[in-house]
Protein backbone atom coordinates (compact mmCIF):
# COMPACT_ATOMS: atom_id res chain seq x y z
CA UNK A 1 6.70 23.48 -9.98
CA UNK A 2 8.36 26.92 -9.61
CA UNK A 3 10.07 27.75 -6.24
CA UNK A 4 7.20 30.95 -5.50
CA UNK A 5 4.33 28.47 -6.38
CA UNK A 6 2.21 27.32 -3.60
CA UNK A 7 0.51 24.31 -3.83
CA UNK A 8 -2.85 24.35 -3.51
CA UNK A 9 -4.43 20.82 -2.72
CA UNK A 10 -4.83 20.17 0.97
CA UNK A 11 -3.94 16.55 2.76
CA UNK A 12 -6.10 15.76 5.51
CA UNK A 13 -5.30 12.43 8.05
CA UNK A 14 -8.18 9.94 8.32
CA UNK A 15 -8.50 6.81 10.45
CA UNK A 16 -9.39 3.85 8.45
CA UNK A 17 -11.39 1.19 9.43
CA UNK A 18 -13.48 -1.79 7.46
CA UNK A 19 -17.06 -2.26 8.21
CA UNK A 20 -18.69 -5.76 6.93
CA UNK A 21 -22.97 -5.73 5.58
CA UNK A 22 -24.10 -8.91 4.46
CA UNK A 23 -21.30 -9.98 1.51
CA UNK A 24 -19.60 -6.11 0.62
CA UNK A 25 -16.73 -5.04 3.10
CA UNK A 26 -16.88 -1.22 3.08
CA UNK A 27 -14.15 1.24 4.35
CA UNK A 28 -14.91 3.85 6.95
CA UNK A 29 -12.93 7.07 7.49
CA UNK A 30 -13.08 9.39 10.44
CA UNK A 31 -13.88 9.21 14.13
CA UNK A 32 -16.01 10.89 16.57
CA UNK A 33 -15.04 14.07 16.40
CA UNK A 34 -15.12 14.79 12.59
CA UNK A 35 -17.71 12.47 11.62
CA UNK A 36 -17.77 9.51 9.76
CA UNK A 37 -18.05 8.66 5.98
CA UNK A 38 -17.28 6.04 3.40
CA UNK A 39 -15.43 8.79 1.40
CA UNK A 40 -12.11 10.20 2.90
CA UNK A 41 -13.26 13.30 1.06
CA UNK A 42 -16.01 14.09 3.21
CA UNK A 43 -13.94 15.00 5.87
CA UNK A 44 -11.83 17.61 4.80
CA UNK A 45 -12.96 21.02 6.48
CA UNK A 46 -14.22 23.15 4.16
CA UNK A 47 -17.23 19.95 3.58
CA UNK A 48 -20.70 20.87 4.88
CA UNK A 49 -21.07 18.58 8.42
CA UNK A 50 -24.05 17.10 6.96
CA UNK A 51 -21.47 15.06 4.56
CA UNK A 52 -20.95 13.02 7.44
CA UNK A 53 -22.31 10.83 9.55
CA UNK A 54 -22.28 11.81 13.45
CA UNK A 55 -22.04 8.39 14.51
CA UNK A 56 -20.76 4.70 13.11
CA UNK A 57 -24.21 3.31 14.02
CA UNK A 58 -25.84 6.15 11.90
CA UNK A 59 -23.60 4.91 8.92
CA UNK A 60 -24.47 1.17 9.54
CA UNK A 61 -28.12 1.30 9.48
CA UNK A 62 -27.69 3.77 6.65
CA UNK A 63 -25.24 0.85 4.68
CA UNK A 64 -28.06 -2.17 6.14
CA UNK A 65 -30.62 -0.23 4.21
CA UNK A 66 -28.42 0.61 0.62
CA UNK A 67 -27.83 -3.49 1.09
CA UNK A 68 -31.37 -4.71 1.77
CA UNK A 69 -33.07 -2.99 -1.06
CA UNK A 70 -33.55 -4.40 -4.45
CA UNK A 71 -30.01 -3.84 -7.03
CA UNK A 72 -30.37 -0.65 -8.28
CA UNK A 73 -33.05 0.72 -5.99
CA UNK A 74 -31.43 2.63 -3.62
């Protein structure tokens, strides 16, 4: 990279946590101010809110019903 360049590509800081439905562990970014998502990605700021869950019972019952479903239904 040339000294005048400016790198583009943002870094944003995400809590990490693990959340555990049925058998599949799943990893949870974010906290109650930015939301909460299962993709770190989510959460950078120029994402639409609705990316995100408001709330990390929102995102369970959302996970509970991707898990309860028939494979491949969801």
């Amino acid at each position: 990279m040339k000294p005048n360049q400016v790198q583009s590509q943002q870094q944003v800081a995400v809590s990490a946590q693990l959340m555990k439905i049925g058998l599949e562990v799943f990893p949870v970014y974010g906290d109650e101010s930015s939301g909460f998502s299962v993709d770190p990605g989510d959460l950078y700021p120029q994402m639409p809110a609705w990316f995100r869950y408001s709330s990390l019972d929102e995102l369970f019952f959302a996970l509970v019903n991707l898990n309860i479903g028939p494979e491949g239904r969801a």
